[in-house]
Every structure is written in C-alpha cells, then in structure tokens.
Protein backbone atom coordinates (compact mmCIF):
# COMPACT_ATOMS: atom_id res chain seq x y z
CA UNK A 1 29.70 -19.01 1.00
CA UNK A 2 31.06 -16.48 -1.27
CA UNK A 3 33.22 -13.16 -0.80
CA UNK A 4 31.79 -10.00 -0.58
CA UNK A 5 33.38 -6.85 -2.23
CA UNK A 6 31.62 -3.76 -1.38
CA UNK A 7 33.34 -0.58 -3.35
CA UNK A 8 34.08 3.10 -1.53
CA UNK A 9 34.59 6.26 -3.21
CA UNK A 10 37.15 7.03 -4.61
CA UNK A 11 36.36 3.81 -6.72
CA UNK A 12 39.56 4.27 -8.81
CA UNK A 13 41.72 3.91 -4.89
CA UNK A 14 39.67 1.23 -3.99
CA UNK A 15 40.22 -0.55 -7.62
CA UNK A 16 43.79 0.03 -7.34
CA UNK A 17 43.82 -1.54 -3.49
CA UNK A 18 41.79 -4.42 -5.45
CA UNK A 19 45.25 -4.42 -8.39
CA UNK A 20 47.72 -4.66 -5.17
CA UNK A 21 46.19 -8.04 -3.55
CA UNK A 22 45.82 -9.77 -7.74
CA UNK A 23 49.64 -9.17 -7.72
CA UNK A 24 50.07 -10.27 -4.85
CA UNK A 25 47.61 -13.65 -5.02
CA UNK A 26 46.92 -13.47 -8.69
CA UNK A 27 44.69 -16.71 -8.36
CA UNK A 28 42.76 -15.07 -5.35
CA UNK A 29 39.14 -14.60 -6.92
CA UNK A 30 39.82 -17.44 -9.35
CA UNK A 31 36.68 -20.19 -9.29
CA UNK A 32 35.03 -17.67 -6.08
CA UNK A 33 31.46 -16.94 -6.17
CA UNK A 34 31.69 -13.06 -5.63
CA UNK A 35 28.76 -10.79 -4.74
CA UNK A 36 29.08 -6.74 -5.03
CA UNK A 37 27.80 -4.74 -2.17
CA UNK A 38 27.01 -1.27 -3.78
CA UNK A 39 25.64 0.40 -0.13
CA UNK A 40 28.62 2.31 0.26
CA UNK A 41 28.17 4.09 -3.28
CA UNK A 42 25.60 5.95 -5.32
CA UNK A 43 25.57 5.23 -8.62
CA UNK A 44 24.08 5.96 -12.33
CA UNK A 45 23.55 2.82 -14.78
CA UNK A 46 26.55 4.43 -16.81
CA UNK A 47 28.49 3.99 -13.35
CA UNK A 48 27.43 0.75 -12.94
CA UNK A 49 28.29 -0.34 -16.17
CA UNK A 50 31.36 0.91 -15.71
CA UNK A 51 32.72 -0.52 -12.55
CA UNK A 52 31.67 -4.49 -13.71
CA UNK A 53 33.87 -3.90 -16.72
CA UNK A 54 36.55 -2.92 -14.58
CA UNK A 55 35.95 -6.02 -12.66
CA UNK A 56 35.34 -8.34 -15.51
CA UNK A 57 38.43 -6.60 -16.76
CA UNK A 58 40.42 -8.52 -13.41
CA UNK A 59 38.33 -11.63 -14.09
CA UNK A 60 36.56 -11.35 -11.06
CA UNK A 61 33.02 -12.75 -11.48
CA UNK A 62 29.77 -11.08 -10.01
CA UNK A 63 27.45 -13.58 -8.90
CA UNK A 64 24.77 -11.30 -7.73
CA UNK A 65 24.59 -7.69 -6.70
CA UNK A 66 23.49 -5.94 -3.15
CA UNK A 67 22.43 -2.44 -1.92
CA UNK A 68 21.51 -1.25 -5.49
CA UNK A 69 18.42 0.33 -6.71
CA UNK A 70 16.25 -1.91 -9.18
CA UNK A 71 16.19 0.94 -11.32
CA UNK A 72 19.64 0.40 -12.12
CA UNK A 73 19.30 -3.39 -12.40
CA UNK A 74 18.36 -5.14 -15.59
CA UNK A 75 18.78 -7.59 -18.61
CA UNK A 76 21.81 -8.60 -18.68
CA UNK A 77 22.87 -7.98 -15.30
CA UNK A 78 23.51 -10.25 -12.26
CA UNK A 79 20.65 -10.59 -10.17
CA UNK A 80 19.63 -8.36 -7.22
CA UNK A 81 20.05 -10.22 -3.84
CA UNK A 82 18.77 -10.18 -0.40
CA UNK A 83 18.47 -11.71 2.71
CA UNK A 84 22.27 -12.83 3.24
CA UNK A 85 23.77 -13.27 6.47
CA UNK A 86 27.18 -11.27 6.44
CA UNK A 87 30.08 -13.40 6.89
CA UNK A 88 32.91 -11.47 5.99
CA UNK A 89 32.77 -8.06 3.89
CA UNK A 90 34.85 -4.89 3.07
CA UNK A 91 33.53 -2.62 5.42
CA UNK A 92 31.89 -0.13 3.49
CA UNK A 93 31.07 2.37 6.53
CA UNK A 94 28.43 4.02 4.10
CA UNK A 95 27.70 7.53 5.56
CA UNK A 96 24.77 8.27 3.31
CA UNK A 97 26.45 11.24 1.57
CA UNK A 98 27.12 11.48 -2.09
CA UNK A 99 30.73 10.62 -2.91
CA UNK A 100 33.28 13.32 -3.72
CA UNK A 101 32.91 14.89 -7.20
CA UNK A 102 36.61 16.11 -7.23
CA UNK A 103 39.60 14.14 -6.64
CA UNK A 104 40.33 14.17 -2.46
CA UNK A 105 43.17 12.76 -0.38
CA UNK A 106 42.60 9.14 0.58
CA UNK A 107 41.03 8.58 3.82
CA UNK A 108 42.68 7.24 6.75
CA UNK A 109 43.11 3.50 7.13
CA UNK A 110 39.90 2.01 8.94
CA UNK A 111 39.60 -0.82 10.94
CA UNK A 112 37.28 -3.96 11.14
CA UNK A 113 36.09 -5.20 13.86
CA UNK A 114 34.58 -8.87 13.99
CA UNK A 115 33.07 -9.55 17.03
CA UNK A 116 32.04 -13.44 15.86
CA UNK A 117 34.46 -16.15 14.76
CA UNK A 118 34.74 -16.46 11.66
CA UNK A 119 33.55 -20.39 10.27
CA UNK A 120 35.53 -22.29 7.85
CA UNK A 121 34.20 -21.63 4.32
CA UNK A 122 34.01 -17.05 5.42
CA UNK A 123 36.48 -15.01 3.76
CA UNK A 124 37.06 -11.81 5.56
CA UNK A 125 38.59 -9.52 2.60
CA UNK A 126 39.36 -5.67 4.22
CA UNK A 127 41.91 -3.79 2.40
CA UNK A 128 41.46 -0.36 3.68
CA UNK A 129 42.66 -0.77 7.23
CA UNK A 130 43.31 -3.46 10.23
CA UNK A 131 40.89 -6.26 11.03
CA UNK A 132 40.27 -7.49 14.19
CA UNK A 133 38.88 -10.86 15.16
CA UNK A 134 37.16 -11.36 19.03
CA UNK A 135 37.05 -15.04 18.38
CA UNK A 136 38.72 -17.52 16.05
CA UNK A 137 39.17 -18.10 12.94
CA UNK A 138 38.05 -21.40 11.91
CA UNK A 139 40.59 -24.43 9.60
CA UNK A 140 39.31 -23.85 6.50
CA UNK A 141 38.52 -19.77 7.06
CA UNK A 142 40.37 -16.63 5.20
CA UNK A 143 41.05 -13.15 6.84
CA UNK A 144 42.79 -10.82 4.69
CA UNK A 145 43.87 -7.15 5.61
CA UNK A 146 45.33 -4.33 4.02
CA UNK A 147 46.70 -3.69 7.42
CA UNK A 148 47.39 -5.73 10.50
CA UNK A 149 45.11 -9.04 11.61
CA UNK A 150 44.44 -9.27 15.39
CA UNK A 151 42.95 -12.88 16.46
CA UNK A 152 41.71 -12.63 19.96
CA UNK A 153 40.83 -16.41 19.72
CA UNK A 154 42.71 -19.69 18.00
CA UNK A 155 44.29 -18.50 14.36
CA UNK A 156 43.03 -22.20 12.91
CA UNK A 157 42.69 -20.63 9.03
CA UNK A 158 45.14 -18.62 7.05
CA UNK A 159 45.91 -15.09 7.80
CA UNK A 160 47.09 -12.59 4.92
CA UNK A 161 48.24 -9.12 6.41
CA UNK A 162 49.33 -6.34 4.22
CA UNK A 163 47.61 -7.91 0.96
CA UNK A 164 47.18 -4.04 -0.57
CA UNK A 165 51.22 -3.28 0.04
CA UNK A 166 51.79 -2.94 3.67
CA UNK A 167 55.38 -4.34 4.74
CA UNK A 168 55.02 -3.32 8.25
CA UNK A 169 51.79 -5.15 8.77
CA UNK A 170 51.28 -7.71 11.71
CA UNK A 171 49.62 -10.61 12.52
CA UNK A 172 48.54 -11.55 16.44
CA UNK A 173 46.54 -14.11 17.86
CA UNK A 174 46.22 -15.67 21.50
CA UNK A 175 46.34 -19.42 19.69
CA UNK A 176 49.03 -19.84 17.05
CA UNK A 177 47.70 -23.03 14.68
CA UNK A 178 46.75 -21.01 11.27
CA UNK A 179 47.20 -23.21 7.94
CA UNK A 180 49.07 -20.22 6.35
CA UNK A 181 50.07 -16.66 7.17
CA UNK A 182 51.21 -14.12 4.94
CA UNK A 183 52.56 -10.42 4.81
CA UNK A 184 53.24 -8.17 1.84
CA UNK A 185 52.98 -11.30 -0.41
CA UNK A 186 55.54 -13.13 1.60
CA UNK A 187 53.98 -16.49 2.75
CA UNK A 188 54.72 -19.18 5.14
CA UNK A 189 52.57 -22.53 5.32
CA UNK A 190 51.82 -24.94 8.10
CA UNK A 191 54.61 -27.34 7.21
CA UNK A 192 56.90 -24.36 7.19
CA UNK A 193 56.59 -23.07 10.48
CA UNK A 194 58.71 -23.77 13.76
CA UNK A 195 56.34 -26.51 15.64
CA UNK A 196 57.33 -24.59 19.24
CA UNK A 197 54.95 -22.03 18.67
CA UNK A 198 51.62 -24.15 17.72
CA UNK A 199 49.26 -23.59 20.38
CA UNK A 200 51.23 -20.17 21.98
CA UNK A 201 50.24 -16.66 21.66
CA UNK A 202 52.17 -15.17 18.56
CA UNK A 203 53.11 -12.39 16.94
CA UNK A 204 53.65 -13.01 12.80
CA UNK A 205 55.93 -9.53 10.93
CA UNK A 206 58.26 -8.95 8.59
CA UNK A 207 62.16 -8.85 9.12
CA UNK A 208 64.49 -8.18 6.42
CA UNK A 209 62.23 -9.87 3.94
CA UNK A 210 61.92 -12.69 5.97
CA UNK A 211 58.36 -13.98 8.31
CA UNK A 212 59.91 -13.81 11.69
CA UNK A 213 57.92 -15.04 14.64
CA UNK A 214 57.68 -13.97 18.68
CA UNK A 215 56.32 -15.10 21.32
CA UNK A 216 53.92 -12.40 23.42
CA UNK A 217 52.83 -12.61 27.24
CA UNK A 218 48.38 -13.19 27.07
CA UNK A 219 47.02 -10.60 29.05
C-alpha cells in the first residue's frame, strides 16, 4: 500500500495545506512509500523539477510518479507507474483546463466521497475539503481530512479531522471503535476514550481545546 498525493493548482496552497498536516503529525510521511499523482496538473520538466524539491525539501519520498507525460520523465527520476488500484487519494477533480497563470482566490472546500470501505493498510489523505466514508474503515486503516470525516459504517482505524487547520472539524460514524481520532492536532487514543461509547453512533469535535464526545440517534 502506499499514500497517494496528487497536487492542484495553486501548487503553492496545496504545498502549504501539505506544511499544516507536517506540523501537525511531523512524523506523518516518515518510512511511507509515497506515489505523486500529477493528473490534476500540467506541467513543464522545469515544473516538475521544481515541485520534487519542494517535496524532498519536507522529506517526503516519491516512490513512483502517475498521470505524467514520459516526455517529462527521465534519468534520475522516479519511475512512471500504472495499473494501481486507488485506495485512498487527494481528490484531484482534474477538469482538463490549464491551471491559473495569475494568482486566484482559493477554491471552495471539496468533498470526498468513498463509496468502498476502506481496508487496513489504505490511507485516505484529503486536505482540501470533507471526506465521506459509505462503509468502514478497517483496524489498521487511516482517513485524514482537512475538513470533517463522516463514517457511514464501523470507525475500526484512526480518524484525523482538520489535519490542514480546521478547529471546527467533526468526526461521525454509525460504529464508534476507531484506534485513534484526532482534530486540529488534538488527539485521543483507544485507551483514552470513555468505554460507553464503543460500539454507539458518535459524534467526535472540539470543545474548549478539549475532544468532547456525543452520542447521535442512527437514522
């Protein structure tokens, strides 16, 4: 398995989204096989270049690159890959037009929608908006938003909502048995959390610096 990081324009946004979550787990990408999804962008070698120095730069190590001409691929370079099955990515919601040439406001949040579980060993890593989960998510499994996590299924994994700087960030699931959860960089383990809500539908937020949970009706 490895984590998939797939860059939208503005890159320098999307780099500084990618600066919030290393302050916030500054061991995140450390020892991760990482591959870089370039479908959302449209790049020159001098481009290229560029943006794995800025990632080398934050120690984050490509293992391979996708969605990238071979033109711009060469000695030196990771390899071009194919053929993976995608288990988790940052939604790149490539529209086929050339990124902005001049500075523009930030688009709005957007969210992910997962309509698998997601399998222990997946990452899920989406720091431009919510994500949303229509099954699980596995023991062993990651989901990390910029914005809020819904878990329509069992939370089995850990849960990290807010990772780019978002205090009022949530966390629901229907099945409340995650390893960890997190918002903002505030964290709360397993062995940390009140045993009477294991196994109920939960809601996970922030109150006065402090992980608060409530109970929720199902529908």
């Amino acid at each position: 398995m490895a984590t998939v990081l797939a860059p939208i324009p503005p890159v320098a946004d999307w780099l500084g989204d990618l600066d919030a979550l290393n302050r916030r787990a500054p061991n995140f990408f450390a020892g991760r096989p990482v591959i870089l999804d370039l479908g959302g962008l449209r790049l020159t070698r001098e481009d290229l270049d560029g943006l794995l120095a800025d990632l080398a730069a934050r120690h984050i190590a490509i293992l391979g690159i996708e969605g990238a001409s071979p033109a711009l691929l060469g000695p030196g370079m990771p390899p071009a890959l194919s053929g993976g099955r995608a288990a988790g990515e940052i939604d790149t919601s490539a529209s086929g037009e050339a990124p902005p040439t001049e500075a523009q406001p930030k688009e709005a949040a957007r969210s992910l929608i997962l309509d698998t579980p997601v399998r222990s060993g997946q990452t899920v890593l989406h720091l431009e908006g919510d994500v949303t989960v229509l099954g699980a998510v596995a023991s062993g499994a990651e989901v990390i938003a910029g914005g809020s996590i819904h878990v329509y299924g069992a939370l089995r994994g850990r849960a990290i909502a807010g990772a780019a700087g978002n205090p009022t960030a949530r966390i629901w699931c229907r099945k409340f048995e995650p390893e960890l959860v997190a918002i903002d960089g505030l964290y709360r383990a397993a062995d940390d959390l009140d045993p009477a809500f294991r196994g109920q539908a939960v809601e996970v937020r922030l109150l006065e610096d402090a992980i608060k949970l409530n109970l929720f009706e199902r529908g």
